[in-house]
Structures are given as structure tokens and as C-alpha cells.
N, C-alpha and C. Protein backbone atom coordinates (compact mmCIF):
# COMPACT_ATOMS: atom_id res chain seq x y z
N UNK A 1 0.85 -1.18 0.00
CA UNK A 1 0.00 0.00 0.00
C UNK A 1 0.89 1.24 0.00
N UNK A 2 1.09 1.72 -1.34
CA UNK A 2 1.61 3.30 -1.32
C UNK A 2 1.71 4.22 -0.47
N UNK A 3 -0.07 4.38 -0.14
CA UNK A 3 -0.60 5.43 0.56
C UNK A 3 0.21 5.18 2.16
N UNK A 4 0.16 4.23 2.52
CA UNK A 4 0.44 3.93 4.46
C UNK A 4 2.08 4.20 3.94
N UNK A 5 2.52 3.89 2.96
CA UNK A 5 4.29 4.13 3.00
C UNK A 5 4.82 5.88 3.15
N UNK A 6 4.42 6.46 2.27
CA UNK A 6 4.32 7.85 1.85
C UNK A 6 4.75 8.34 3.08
N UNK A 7 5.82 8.90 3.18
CA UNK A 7 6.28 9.92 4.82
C UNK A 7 5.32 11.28 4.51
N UNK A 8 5.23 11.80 5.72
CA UNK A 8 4.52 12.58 6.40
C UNK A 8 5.33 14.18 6.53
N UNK A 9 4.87 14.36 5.66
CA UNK A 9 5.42 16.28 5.95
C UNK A 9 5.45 17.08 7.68
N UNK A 10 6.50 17.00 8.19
CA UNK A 10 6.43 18.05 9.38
C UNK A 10 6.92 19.20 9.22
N UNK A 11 6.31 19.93 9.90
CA UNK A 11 6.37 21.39 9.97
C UNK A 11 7.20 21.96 11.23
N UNK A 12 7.95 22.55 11.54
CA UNK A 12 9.06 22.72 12.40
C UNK A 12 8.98 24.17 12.96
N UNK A 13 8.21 25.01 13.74
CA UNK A 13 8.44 26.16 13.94
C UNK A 13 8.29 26.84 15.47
N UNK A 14 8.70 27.96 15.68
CA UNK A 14 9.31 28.08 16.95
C UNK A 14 8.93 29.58 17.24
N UNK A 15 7.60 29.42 17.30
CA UNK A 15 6.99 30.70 17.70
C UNK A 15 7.14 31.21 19.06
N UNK A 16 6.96 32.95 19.89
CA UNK A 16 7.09 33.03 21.13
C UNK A 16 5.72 33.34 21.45
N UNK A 17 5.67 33.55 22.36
CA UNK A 17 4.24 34.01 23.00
C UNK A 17 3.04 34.82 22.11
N UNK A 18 3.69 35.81 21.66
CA UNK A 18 3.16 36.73 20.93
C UNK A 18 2.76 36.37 19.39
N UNK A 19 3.10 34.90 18.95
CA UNK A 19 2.98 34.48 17.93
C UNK A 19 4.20 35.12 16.72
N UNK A 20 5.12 35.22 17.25
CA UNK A 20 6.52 35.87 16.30
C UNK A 20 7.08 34.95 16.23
N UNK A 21 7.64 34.72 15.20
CA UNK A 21 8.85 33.35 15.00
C UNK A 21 10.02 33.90 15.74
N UNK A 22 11.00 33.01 16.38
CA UNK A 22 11.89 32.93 17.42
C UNK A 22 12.90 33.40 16.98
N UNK A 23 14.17 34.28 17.49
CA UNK A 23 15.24 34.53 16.61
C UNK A 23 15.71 36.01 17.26
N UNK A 24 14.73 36.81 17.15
CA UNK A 24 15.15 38.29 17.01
C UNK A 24 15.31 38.76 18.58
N UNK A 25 16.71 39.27 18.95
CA UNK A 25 17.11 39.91 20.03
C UNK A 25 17.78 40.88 20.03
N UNK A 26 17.56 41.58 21.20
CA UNK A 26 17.89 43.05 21.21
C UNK A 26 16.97 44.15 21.31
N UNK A 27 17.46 45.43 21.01
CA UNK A 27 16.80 46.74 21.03
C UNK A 27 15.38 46.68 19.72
N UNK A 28 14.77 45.81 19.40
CA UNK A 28 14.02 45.66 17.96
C UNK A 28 12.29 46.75 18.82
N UNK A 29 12.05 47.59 17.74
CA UNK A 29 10.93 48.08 18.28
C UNK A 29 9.99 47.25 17.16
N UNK A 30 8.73 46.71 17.98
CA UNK A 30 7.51 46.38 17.38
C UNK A 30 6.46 47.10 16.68
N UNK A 31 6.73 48.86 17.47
CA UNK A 31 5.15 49.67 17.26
C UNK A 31 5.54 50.42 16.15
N UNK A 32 4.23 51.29 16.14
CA UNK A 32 4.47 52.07 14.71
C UNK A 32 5.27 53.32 14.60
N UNK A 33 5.58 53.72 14.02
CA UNK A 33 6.77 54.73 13.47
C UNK A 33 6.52 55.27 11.86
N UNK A 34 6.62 56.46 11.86
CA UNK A 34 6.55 57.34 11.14
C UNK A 34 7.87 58.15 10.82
N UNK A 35 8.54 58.28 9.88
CA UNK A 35 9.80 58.78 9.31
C UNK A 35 9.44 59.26 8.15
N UNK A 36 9.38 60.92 7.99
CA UNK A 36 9.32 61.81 6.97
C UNK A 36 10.58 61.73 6.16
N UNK A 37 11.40 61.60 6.42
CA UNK A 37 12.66 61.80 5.02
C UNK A 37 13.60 60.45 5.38
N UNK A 38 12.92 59.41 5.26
CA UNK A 38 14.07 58.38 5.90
C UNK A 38 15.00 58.14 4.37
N UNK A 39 14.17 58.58 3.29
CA UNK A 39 14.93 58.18 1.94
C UNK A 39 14.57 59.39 1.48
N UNK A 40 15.58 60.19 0.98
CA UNK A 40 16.72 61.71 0.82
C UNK A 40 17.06 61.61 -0.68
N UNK A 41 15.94 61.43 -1.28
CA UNK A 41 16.22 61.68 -3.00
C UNK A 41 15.70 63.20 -3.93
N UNK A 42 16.55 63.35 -4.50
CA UNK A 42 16.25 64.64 -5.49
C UNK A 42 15.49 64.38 -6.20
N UNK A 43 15.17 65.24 -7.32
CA UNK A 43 14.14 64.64 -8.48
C UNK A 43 14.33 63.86 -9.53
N UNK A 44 15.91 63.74 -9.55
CA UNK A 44 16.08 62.48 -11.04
C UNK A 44 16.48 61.53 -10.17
N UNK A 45 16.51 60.96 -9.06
CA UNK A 45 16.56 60.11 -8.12
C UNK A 45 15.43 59.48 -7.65
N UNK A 46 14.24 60.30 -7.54
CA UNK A 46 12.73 59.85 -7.39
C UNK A 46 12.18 59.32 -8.94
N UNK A 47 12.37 60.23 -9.91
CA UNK A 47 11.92 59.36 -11.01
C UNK A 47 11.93 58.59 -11.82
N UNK A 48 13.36 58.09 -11.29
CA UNK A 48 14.69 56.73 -11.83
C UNK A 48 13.64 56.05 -10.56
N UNK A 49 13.84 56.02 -9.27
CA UNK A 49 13.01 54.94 -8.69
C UNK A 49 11.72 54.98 -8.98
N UNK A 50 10.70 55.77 -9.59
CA UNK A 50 9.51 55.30 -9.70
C UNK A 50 9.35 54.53 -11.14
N UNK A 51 9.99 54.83 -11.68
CA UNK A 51 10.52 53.67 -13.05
C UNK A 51 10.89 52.55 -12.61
N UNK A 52 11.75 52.39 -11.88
CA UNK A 52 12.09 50.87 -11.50
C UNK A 52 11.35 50.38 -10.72
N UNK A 53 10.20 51.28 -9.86
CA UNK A 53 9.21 50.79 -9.69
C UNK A 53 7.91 49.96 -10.62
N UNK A 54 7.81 50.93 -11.76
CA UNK A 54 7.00 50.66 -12.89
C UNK A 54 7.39 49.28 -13.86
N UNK A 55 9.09 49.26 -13.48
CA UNK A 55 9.51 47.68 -14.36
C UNK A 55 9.17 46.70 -13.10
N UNK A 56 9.09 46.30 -12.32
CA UNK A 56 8.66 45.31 -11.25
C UNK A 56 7.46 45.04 -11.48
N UNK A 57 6.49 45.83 -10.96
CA UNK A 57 5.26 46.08 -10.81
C UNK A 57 4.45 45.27 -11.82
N UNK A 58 4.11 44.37 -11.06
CA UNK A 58 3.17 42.60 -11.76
C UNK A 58 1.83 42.93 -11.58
N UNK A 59 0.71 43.61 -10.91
CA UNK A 59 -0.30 43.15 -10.37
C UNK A 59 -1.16 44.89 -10.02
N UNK A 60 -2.51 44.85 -10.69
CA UNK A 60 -2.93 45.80 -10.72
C UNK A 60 -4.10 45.53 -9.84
N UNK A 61 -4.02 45.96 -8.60
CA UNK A 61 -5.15 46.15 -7.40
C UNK A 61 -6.19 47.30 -7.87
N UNK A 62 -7.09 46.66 -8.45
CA UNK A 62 -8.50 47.08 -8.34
C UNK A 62 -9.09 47.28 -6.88
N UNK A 63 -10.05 48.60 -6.96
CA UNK A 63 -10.88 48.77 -6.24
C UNK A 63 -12.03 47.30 -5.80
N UNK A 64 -11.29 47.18 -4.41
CA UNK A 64 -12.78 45.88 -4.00
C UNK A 64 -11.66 44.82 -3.59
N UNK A 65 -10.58 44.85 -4.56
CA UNK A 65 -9.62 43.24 -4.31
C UNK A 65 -9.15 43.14 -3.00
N UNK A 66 -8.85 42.05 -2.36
CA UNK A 66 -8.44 41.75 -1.27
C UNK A 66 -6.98 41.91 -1.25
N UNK A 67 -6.39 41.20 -2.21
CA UNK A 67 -4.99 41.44 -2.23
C UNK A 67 -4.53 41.32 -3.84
N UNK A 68 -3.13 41.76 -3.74
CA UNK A 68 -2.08 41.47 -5.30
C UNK A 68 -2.16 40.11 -5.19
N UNK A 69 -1.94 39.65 -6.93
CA UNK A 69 -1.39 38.44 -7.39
C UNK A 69 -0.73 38.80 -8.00
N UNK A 70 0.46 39.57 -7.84
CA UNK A 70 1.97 39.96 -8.06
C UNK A 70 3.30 39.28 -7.48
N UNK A 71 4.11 39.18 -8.17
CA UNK A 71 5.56 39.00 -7.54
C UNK A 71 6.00 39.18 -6.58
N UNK A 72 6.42 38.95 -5.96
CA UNK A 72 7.45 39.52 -4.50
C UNK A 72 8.55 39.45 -4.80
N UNK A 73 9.96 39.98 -4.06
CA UNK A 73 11.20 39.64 -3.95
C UNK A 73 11.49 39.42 -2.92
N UNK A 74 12.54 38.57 -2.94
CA UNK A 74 13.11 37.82 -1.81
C UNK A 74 14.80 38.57 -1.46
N UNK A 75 15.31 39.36 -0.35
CA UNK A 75 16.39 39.74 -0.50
C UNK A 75 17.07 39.27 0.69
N UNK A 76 17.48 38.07 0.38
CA UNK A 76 18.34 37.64 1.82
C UNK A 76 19.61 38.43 2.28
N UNK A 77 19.67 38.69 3.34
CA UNK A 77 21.02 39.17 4.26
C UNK A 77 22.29 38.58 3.75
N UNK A 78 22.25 37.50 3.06
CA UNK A 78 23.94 36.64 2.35
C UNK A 78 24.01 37.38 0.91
N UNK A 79 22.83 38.07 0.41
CA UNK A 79 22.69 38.27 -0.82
C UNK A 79 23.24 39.80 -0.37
N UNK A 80 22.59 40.22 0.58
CA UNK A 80 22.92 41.79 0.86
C UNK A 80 24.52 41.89 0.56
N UNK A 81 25.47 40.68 1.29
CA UNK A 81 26.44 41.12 1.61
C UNK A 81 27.34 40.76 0.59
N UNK A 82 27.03 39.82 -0.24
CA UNK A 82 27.86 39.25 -0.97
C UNK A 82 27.51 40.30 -2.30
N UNK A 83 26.23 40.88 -3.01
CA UNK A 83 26.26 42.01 -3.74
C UNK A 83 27.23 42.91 -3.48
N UNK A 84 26.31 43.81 -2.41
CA UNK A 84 26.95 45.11 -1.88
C UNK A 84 26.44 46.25 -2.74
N UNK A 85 27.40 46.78 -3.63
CA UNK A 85 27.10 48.10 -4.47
C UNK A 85 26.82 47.51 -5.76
N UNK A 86 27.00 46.39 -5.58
CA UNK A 86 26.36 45.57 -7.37
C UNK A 86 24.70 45.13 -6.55
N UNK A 87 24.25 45.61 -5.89
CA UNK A 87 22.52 45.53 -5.90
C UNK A 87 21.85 46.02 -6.50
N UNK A 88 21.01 45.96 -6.87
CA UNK A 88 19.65 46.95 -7.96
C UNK A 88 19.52 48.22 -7.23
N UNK A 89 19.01 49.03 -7.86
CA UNK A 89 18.31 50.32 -6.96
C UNK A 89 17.69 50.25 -5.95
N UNK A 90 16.24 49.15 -6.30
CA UNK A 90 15.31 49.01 -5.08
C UNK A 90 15.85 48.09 -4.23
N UNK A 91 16.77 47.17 -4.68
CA UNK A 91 17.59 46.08 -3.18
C UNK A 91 18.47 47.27 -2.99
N UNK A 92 18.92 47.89 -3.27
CA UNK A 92 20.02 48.71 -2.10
C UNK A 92 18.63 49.67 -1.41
N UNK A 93 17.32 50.02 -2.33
CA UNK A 93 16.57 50.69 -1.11
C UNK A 93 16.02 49.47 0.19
N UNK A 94 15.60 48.55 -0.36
CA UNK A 94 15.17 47.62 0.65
C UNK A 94 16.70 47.09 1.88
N UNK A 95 17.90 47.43 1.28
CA UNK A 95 18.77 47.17 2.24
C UNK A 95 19.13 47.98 3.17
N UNK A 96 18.81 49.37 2.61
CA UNK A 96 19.08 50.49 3.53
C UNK A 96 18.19 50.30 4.65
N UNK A 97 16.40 50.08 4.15
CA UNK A 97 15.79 50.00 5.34
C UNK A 97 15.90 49.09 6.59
N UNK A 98 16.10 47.58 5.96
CA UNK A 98 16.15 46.75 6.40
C UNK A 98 17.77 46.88 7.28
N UNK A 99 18.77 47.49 7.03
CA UNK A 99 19.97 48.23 8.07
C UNK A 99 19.40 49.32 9.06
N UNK A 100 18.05 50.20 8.69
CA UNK A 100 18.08 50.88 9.56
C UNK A 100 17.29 49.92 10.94
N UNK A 101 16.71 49.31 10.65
CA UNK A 101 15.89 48.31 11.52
C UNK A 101 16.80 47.57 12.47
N UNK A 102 17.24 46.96 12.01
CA UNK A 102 18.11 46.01 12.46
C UNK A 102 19.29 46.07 13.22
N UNK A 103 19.96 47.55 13.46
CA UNK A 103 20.45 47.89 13.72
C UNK A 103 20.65 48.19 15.34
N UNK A 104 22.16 47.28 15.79
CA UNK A 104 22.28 46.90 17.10
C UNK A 104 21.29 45.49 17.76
N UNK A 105 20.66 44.54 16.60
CA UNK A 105 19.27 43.63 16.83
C UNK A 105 20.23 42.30 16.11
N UNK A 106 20.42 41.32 17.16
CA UNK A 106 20.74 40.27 16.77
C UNK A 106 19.76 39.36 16.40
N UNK A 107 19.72 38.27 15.05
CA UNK A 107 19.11 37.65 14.16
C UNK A 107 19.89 36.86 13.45
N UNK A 108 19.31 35.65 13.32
CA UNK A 108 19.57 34.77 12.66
C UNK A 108 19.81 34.74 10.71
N UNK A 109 21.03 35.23 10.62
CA UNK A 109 21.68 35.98 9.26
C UNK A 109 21.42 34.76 8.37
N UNK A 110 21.39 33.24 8.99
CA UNK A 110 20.87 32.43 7.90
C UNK A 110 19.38 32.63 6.95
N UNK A 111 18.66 32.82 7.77
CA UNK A 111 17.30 32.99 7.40
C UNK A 111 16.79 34.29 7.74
N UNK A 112 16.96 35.23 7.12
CA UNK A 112 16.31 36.54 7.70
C UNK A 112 16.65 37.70 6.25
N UNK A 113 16.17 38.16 6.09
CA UNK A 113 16.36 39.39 5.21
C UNK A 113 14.66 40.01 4.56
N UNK A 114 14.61 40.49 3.29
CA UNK A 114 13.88 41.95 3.08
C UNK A 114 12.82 41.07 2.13
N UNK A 115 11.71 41.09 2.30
CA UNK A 115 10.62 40.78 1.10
C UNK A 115 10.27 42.07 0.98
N UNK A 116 10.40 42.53 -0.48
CA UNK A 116 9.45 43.53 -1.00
C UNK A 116 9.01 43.76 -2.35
N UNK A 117 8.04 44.90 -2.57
CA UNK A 117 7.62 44.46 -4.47
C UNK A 117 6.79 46.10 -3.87
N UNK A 118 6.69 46.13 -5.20
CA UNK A 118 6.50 47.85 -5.66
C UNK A 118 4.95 47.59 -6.26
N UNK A 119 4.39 48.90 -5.19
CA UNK A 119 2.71 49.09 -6.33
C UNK A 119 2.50 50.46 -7.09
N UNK A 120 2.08 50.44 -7.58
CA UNK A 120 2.04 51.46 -8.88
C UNK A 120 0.56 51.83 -9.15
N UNK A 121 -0.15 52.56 -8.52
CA UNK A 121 -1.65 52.69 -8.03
C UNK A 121 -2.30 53.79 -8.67
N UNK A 122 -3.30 54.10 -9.52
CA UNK A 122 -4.10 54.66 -10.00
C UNK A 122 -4.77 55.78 -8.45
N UNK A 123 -5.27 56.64 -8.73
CA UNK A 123 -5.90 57.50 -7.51
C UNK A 123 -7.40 57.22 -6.67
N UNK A 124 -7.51 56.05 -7.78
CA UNK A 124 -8.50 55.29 -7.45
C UNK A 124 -8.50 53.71 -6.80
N UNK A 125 -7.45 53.84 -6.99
CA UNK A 125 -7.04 51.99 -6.40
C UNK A 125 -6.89 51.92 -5.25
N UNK A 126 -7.41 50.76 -4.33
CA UNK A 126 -7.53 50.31 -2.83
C UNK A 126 -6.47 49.44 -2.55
N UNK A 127 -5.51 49.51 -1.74
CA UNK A 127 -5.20 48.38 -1.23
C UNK A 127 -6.22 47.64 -0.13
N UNK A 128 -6.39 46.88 -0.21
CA UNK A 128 -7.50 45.40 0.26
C UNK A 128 -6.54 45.19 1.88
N UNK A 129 -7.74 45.38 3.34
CA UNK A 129 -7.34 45.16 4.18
C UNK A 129 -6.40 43.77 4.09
N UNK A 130 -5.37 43.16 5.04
CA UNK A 130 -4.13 42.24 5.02
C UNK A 130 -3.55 42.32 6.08
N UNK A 131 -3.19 41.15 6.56
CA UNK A 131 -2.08 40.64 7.49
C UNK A 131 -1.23 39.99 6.72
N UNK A 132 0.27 41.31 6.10
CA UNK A 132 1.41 40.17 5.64
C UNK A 132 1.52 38.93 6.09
N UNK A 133 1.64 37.82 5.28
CA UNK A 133 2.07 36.55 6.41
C UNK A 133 2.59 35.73 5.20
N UNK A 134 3.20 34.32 5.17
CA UNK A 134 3.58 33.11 4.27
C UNK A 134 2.70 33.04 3.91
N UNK A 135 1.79 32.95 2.54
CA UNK A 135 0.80 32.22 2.30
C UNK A 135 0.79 31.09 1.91
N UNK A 136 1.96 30.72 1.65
CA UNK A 136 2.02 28.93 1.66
C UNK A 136 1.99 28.15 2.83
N UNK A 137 2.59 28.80 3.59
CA UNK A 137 2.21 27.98 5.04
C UNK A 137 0.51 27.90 5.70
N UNK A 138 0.36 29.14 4.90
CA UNK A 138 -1.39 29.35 5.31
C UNK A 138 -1.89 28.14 4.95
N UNK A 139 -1.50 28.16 3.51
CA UNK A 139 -2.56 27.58 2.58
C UNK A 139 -2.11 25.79 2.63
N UNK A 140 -0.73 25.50 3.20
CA UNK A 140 -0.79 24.21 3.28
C UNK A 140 -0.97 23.49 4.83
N UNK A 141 -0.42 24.67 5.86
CA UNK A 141 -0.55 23.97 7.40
C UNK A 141 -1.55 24.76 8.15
N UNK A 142 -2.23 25.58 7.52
CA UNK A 142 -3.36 26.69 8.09
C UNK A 142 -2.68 27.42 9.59
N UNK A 143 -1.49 27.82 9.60
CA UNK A 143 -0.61 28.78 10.06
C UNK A 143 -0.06 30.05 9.50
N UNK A 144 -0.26 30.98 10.45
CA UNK A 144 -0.46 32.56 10.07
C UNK A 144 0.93 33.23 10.90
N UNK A 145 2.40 32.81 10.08
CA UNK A 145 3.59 33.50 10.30
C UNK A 145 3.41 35.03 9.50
N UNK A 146 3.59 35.48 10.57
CA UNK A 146 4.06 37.35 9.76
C UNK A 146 5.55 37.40 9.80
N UNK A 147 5.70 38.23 8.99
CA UNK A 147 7.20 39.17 9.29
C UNK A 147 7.19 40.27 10.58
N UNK A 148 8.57 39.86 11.15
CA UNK A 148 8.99 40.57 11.87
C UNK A 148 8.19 42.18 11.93
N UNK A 149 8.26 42.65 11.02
CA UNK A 149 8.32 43.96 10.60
C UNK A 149 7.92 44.37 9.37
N UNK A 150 6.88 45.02 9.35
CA UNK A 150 6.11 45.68 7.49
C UNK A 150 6.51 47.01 7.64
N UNK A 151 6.86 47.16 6.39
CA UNK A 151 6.72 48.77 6.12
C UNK A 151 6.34 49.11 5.03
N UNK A 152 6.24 50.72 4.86
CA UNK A 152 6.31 51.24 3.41
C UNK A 152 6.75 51.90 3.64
N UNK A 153 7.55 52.37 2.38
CA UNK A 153 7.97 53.89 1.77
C UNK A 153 7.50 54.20 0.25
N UNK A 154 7.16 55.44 0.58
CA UNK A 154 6.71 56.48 -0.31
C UNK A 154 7.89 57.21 -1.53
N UNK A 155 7.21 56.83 -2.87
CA UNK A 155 7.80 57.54 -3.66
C UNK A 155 7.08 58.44 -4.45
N UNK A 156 5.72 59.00 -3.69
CA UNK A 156 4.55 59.81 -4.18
C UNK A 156 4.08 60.80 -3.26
N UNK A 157 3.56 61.90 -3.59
CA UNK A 157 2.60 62.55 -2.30
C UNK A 157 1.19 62.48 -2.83
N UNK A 158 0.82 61.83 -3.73
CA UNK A 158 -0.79 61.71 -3.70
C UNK A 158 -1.07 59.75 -3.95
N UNK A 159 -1.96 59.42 -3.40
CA UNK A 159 -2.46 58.16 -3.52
C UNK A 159 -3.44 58.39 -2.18
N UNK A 160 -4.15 56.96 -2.11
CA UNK A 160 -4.76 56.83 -0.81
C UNK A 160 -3.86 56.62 0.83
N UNK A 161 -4.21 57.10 1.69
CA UNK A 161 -3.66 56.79 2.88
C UNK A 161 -3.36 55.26 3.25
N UNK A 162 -1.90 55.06 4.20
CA UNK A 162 -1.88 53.79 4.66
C UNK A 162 -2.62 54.02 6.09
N UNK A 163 -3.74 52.88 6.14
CA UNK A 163 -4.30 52.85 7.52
C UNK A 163 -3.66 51.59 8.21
N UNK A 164 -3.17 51.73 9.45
CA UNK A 164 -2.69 50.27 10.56
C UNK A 164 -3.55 50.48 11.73
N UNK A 165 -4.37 49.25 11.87
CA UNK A 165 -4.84 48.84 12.88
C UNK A 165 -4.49 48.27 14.32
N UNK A 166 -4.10 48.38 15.24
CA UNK A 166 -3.48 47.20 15.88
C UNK A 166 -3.76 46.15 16.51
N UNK A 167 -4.10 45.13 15.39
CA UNK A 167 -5.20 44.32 15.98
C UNK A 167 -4.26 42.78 14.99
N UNK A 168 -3.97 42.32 15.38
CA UNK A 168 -2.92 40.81 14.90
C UNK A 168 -3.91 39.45 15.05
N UNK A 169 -3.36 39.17 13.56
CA UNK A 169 -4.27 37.82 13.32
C UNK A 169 -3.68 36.90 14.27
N UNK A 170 -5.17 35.64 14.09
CA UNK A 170 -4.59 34.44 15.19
C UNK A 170 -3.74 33.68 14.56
N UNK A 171 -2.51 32.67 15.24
CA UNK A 171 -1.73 31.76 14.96
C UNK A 171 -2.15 30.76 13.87
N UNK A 172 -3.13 30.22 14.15
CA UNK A 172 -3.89 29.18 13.44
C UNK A 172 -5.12 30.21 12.32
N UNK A 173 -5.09 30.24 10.98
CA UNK A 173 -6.23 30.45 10.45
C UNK A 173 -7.29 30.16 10.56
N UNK A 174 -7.64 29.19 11.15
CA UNK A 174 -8.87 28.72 11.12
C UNK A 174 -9.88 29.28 12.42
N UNK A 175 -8.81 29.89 13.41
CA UNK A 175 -9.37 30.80 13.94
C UNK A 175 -10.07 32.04 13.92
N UNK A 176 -10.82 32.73 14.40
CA UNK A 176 -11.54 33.91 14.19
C UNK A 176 -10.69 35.00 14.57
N UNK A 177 -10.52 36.28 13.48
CA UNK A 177 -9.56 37.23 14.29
C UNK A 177 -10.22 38.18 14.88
N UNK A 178 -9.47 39.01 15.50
CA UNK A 178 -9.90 39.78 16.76
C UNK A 178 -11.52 40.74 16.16
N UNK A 179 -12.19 41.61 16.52
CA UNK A 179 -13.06 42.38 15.94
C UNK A 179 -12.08 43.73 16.88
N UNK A 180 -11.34 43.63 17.66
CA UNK A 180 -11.07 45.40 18.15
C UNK A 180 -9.70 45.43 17.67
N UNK A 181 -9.49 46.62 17.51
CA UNK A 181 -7.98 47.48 17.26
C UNK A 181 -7.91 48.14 18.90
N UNK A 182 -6.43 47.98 19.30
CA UNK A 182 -6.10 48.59 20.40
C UNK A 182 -5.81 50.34 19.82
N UNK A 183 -5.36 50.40 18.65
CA UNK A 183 -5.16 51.54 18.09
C UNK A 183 -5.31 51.53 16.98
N UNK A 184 -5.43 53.11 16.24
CA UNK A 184 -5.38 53.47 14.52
C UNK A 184 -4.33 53.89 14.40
N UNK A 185 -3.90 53.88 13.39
CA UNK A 185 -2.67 54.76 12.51
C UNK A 185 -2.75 55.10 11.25
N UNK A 186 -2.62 56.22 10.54
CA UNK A 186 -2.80 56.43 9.24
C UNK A 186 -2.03 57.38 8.70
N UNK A 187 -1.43 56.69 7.41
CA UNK A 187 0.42 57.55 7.02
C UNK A 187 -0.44 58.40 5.47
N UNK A 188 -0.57 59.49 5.33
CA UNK A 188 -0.69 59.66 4.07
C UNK A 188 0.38 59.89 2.76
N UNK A 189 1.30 59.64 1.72
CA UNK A 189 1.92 59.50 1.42
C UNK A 189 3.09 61.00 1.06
N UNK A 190 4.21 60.95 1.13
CA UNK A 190 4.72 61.89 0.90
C UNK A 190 6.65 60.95 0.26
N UNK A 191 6.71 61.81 -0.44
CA UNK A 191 8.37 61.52 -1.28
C UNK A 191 9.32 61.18 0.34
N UNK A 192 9.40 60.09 -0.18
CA UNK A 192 10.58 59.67 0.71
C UNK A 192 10.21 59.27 2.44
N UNK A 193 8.83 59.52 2.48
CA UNK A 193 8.37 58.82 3.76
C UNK A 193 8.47 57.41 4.15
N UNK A 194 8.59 57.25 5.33
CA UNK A 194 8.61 56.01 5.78
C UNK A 194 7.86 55.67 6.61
N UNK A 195 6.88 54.33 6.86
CA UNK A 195 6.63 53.94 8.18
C UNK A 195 6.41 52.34 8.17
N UNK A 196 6.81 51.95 9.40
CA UNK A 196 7.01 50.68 9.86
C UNK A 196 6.36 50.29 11.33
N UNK A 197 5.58 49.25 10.94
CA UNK A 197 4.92 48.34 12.29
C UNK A 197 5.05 47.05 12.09
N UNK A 198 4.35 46.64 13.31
CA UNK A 198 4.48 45.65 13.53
C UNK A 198 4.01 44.30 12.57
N UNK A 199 4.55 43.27 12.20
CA UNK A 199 4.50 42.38 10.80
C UNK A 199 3.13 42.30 10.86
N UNK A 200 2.41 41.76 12.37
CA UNK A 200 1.23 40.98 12.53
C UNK A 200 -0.03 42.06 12.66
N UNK A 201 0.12 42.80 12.10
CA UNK A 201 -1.01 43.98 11.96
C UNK A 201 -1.33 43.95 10.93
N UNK A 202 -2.86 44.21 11.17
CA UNK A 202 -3.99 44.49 9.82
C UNK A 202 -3.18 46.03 8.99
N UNK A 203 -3.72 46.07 7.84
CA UNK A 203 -3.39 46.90 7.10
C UNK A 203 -3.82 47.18 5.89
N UNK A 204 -4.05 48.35 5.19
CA UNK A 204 -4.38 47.87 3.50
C UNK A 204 -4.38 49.99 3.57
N UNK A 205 -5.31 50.54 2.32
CA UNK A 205 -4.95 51.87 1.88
C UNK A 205 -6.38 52.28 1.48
N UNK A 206 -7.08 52.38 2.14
CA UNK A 206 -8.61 52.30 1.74
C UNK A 206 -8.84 53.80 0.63
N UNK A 207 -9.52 53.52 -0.59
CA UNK A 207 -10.05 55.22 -0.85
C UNK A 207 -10.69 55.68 -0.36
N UNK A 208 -10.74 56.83 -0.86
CA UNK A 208 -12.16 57.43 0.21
C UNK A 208 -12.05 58.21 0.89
N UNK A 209 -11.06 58.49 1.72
CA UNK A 209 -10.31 58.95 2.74
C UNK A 209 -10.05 60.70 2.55
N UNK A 210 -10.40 61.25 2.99
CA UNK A 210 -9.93 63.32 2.83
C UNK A 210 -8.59 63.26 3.03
């Protein structure tokens, strides 16, 4: 019998209390943060990155969608170091951030570095409420890992606002998530802004918004 032979997929993970995967020590802040000029570009510097934004950019979020079915990138910490100044534009921007974070925060350099991907949004387009997380792990062990840490930065001053909730999905999907936010937050966009919270927070860019 095939079926009774067939080994058994385990899943190996090492969450803490708070439902964060295990690893990160030190000075690491969780809450939200707001940084007006964390990225210090002129104007042929902003419109070289919103181009290389525009060559990435897989997936056009309609008003109503829940989420992209776009690309991501993957920028591991071995990749950071072994590039260096041979990185792309947007991996040396995703490395800068991901240095300012991390900074003085011990982590596991095997497995740890920058997911990011560029949206390119009409004045009408929603980002669809979201809890970053694996969606393969969702979708094959019904477990809800976030990243450490989400952010954005701004290479626009008009689009819709980022709204953060602070309200973190449960461990297990199949659970019900919270109905309260302990708090709001809402970044409206400006050239070279930054803000960063916590991975396991709701989030999305609703229109509508004054």
C-alpha cells in the first residue's frame, strides 16, 4: 500500500508568545513609526526609482480586491552582503531600510532578510485590508507567520492613505480574528516617507479617505 508508505510532511516552527517566530534579540521596536525623510532623493533620483518601480510592478489592485497576485522579492542578508554596491536600486533601497531596523538587533543571518515588491496605483485603487504573512504555510498547514516587521515607503505625495490597525491575526487560520484594534494609525503618502509596524497587523490603503 503506497498510501500507508508515503512519509509525512512536518512542519518545524518556533513561535514566542506573541505568535513571532523565534530569533530576534535586542533593542528591535515592534510599534508604529513614522519617518518623513528616511529616503533623501532629489528629483532624477525619485523618477529613476519610480521607473524601477513601474519595471517590477506585476499586479494591478482594483478597487474591492483583497490582495495582489503579483511578484514579491526575496532579498536575503547573504545576498545583501555578498552584492553590496552591485545591488539593484530598489535592493540597495530595501537594504538600507532593512539596516536601519536592524540595527544593534541580533538575528539569525541564515534565514532573515527583506521581502518587497512595488505598487504602482491609480488615484483610485484600494489596497484590500491584510495581514502580511507566508501564504504557503497558510494555505498548506493553516498557520499565520508574519514578518517581523512591514513597512512602506513612499515615492509619491498623492495616492490613498496607509491605515494600521493594531489588531494581529490568530496563529492558526482557522481561527476567528480579533473584531477590536487597540489603536489606529494612518500615514498619508509623501516623497521619501517612511513607516514601519508591527508584521502581525492588519493593514491595506482604503479610498475614500480626505
Amino acid at each position: 500500500d503506497t498510501s500507508s508508505s508515503e512519509a509525512t510532511e512536518e512542519l518545524e516552527l518556533d513561535l514566542d508568545a506573541d505568535g513571532r517566530p523565534e530569533g530576534v534579540h535586542g533593542p528591535f521596536n515592534f510599534g508604529f513609526r513614522s519617518y518623513e525623510r528616511l529616503v533623501d532623493l532629489d528629483a532624477d533620483q525619485v523618477d529613476a526609482a519610480q521607473k524601477a518601480c513601474r519595471d517590477v510592478f506585476s499586479a494591478r489592485i482594483a478597487m474591492g480586491a483583497d490582495y495582489s497576485a503579483g511578484a514579491t522579492y526575496w532579498l536575503s542578508t547573504e545576498r545583501m552582503a555578498a552584492k553590496g554596491a552591485d545591488l539593484k536600486p530598489l535592493e540597495r533601497l530595501a537594504k538600507h531600510i532593512f539596516d536601519v531596523h536592524t540595527r544593534g538587533v541580533e538575528y539569525d543571518q541564515g534565514r532573515s532578510g527583506a521581502e518587497w515588491w512595488a505598487l504602482v496605483l491609480d488615484s483610485k485603487d484600494d489596497v484590500g485590508w491584510h495581514w502580511d504573512r507566508d501564504y504557503g504555510l497558510e494555505e498548506d498547514h493553516g498557520i499565520n507567520v508574519h514578518p517581523a516587521l512591514a513597512t512602506v515607503t513612499y515615492l509619491t505625495d498623492v495616492g490613498a492613505p496607509t491605515v494600521v490597525l493594531e489588531c494581529a491575526a490568530p496563529v492558526l487560520s482557522e481561527d476567528v480574528p480579533p473584531k477590536d484594534a487597540r489603536a489606529v494609525h494612518v500615514s498619508w503618502p509623501r516623497v521619501g516617507k517612511h513607516v514601519a509596524f508591527d508584521g502581525r497587523w492588519l493593514h491595506g490603503a482604503p479610498g475614500g479617505l480626505p
